[in-house]
C-alpha atoms as a PDB file:
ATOM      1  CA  UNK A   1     162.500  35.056   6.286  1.00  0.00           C
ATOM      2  CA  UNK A   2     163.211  31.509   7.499  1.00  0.00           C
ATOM      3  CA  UNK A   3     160.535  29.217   8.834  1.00  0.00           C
ATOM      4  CA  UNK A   4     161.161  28.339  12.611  1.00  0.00           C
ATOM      5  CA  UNK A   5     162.350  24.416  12.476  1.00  0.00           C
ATOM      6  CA  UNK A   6     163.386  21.836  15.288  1.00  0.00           C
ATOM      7  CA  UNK A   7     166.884  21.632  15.210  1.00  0.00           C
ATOM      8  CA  UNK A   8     169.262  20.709  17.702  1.00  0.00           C
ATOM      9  CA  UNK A   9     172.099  22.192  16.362  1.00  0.00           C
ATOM     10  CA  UNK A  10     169.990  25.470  16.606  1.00  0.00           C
ATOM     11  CA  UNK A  11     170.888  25.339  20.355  1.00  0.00           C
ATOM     12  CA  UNK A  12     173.279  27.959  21.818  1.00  0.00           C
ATOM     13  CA  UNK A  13     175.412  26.707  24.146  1.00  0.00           C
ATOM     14  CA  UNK A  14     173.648  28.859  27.158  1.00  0.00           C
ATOM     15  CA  UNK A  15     170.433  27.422  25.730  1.00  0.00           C
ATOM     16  CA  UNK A  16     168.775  29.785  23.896  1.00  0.00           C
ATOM     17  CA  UNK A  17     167.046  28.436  20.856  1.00  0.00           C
ATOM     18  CA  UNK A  18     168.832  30.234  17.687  1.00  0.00           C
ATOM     19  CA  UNK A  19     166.093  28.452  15.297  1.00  0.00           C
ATOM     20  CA  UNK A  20     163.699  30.847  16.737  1.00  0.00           C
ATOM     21  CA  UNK A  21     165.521  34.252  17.082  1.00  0.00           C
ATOM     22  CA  UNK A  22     164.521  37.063  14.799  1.00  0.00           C
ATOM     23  CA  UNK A  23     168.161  37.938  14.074  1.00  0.00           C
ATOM     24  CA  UNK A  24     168.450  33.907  12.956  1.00  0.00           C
ATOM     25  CA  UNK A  25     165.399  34.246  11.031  1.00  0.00           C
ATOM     26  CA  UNK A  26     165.849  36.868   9.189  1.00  0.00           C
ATOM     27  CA  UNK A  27     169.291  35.687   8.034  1.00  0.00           C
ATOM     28  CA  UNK A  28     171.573  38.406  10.247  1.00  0.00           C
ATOM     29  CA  UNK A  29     173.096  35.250  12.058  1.00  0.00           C
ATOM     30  CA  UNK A  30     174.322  32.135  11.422  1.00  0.00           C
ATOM     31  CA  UNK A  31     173.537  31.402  15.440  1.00  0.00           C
ATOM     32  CA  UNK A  32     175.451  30.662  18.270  1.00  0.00           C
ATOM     33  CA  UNK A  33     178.018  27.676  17.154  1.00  0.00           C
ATOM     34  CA  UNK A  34     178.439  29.033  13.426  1.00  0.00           C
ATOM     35  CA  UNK A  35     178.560  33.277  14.791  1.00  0.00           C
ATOM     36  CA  UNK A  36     182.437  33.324  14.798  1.00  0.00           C
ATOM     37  CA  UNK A  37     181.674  37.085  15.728  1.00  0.00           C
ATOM     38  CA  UNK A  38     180.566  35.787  19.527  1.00  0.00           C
ATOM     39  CA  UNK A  39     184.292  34.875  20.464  1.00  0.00           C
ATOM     40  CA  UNK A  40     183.459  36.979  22.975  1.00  0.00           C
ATOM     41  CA  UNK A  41     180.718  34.858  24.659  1.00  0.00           C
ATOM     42  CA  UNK A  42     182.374  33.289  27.663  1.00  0.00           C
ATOM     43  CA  UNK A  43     179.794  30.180  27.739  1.00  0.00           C
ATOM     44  CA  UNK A  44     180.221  29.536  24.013  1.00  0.00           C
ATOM     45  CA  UNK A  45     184.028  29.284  24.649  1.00  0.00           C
ATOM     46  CA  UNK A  46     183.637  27.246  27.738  1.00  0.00           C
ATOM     47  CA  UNK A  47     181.288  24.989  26.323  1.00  0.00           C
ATOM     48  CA  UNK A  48     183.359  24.353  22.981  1.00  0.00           C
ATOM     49  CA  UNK A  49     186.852  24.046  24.944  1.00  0.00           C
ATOM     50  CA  UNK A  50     185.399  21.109  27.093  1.00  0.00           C
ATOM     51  CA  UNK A  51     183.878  19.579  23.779  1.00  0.00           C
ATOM     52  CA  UNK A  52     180.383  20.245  24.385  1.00  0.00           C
ATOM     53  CA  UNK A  53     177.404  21.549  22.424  1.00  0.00           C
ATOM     54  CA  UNK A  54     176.052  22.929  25.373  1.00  0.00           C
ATOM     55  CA  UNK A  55     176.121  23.264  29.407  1.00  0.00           C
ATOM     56  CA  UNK A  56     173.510  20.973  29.548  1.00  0.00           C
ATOM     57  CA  UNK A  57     176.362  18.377  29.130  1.00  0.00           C
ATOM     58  CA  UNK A  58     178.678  20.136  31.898  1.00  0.00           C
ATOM     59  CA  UNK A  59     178.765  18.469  35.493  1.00  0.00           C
ATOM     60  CA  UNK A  60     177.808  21.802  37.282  1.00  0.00           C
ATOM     61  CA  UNK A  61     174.728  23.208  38.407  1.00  0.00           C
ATOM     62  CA  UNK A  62     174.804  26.205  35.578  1.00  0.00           C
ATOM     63  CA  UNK A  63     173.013  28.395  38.670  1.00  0.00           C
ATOM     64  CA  UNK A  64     176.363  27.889  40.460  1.00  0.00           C
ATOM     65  CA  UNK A  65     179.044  28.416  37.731  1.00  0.00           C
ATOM     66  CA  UNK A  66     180.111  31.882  37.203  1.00  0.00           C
ATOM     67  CA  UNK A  67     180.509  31.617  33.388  1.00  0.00           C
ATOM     68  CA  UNK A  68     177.513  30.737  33.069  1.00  0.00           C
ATOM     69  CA  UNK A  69     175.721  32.960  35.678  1.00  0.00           C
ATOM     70  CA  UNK A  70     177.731  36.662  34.679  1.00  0.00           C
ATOM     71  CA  UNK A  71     176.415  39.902  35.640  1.00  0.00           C
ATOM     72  CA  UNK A  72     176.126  40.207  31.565  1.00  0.00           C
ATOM     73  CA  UNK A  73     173.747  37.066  31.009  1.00  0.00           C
ATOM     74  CA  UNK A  74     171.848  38.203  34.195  1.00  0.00           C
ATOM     75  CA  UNK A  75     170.693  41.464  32.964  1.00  0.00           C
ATOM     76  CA  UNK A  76     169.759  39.997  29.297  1.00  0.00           C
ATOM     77  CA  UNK A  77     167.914  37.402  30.774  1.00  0.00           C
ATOM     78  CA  UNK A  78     166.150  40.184  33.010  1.00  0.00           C
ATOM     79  CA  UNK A  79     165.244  42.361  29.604  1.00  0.00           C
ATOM     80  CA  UNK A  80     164.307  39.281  27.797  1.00  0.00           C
ATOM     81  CA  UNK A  81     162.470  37.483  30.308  1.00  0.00           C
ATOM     82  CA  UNK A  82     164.440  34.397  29.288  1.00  0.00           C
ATOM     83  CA  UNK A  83     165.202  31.689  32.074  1.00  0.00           C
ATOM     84  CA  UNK A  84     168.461  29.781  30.651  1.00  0.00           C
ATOM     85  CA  UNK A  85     169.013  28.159  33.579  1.00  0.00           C
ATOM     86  CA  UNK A  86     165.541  26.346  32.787  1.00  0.00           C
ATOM     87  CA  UNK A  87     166.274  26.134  29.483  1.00  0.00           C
ATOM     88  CA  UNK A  88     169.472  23.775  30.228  1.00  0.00           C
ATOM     89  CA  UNK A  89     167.620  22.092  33.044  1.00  0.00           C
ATOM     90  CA  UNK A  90     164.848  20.911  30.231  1.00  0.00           C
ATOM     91  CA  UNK A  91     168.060  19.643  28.084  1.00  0.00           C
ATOM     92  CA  UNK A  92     169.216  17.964  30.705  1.00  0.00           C
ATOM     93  CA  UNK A  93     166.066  16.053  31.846  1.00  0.00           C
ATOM     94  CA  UNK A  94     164.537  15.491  28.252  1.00  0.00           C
ATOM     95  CA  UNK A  95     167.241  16.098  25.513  1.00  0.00           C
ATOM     96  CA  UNK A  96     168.161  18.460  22.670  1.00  0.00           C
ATOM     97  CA  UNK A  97     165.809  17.241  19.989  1.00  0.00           C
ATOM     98  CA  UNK A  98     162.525  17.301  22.666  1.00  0.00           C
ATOM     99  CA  UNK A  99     163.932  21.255  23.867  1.00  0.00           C
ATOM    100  CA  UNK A 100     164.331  22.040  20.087  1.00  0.00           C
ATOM    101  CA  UNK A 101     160.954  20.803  19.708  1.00  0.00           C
ATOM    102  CA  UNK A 102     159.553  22.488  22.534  1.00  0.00           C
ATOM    103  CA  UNK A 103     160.943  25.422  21.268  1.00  0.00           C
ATOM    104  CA  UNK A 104     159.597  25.245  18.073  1.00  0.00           C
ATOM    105  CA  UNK A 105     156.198  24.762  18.986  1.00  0.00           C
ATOM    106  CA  UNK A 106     156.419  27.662  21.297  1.00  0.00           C
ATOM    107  CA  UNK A 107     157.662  29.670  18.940  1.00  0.00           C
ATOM    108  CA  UNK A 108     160.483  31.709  21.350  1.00  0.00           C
ATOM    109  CA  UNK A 109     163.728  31.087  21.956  1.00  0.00           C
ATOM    110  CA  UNK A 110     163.676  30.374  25.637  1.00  0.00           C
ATOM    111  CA  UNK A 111     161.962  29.483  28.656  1.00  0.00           C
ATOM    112  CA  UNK A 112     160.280  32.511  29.997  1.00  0.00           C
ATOM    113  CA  UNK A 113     161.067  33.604  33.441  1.00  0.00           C
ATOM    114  CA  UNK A 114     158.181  32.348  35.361  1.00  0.00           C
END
């Protein structure tokens, strides 16, 4: 099993942390940007056809944009307890390195739902 490092490129383009998934960790995926089986994913697609790593680099409020905020996303994030909307909100205001970091140190790959 891989050790959990801070790595920026680890960051999906929703902003989930892939360097701290259990599917990353335990080598059944490459994460987000490298998972060529996630053409699916409308944010990944988004985010890569505009050029960007993530939506934390998008001009919209990600609670506002429909990719972002599908029915699909809502109900994982509501199983998961993860809050991506914070999670690209801490990008935004501190940087990829400080929410891989964070992340890291934390040990989970998102922002719990508070």
């Amino acid at each position: 099993m891989k050790k959990i490092e801070a790595n920026k490129q680890l960051i999906a383009a929703c902003g989930l942390y892939c360097g701290a998934c259990r599917k990353y960790l335990t080598e059944q995926c490459p994460g987000c940007h490298l998972n060529e089986k996630t053409s699916w994913c409308k944010i990944r697609t988004c985010a890569k056809g505009c050029g960007f790593h993530t939506c934390a680099e998008c001009d919209k409020d990600v609670t506002d944009c429909r990719i972002f905020s599908n029915p699909i996303g809502n109900v994982l994030g509501l199983l998961f307890g993860s809050d991506r909307p914070a999670c690209i909100n801490y990008i935004r205001e501190r940087g990829e390195q400080a929410f891989a970091d964070e992340m890291t140190l934390r040990k989970c790959h998102a922002i719990k739902k508070q």
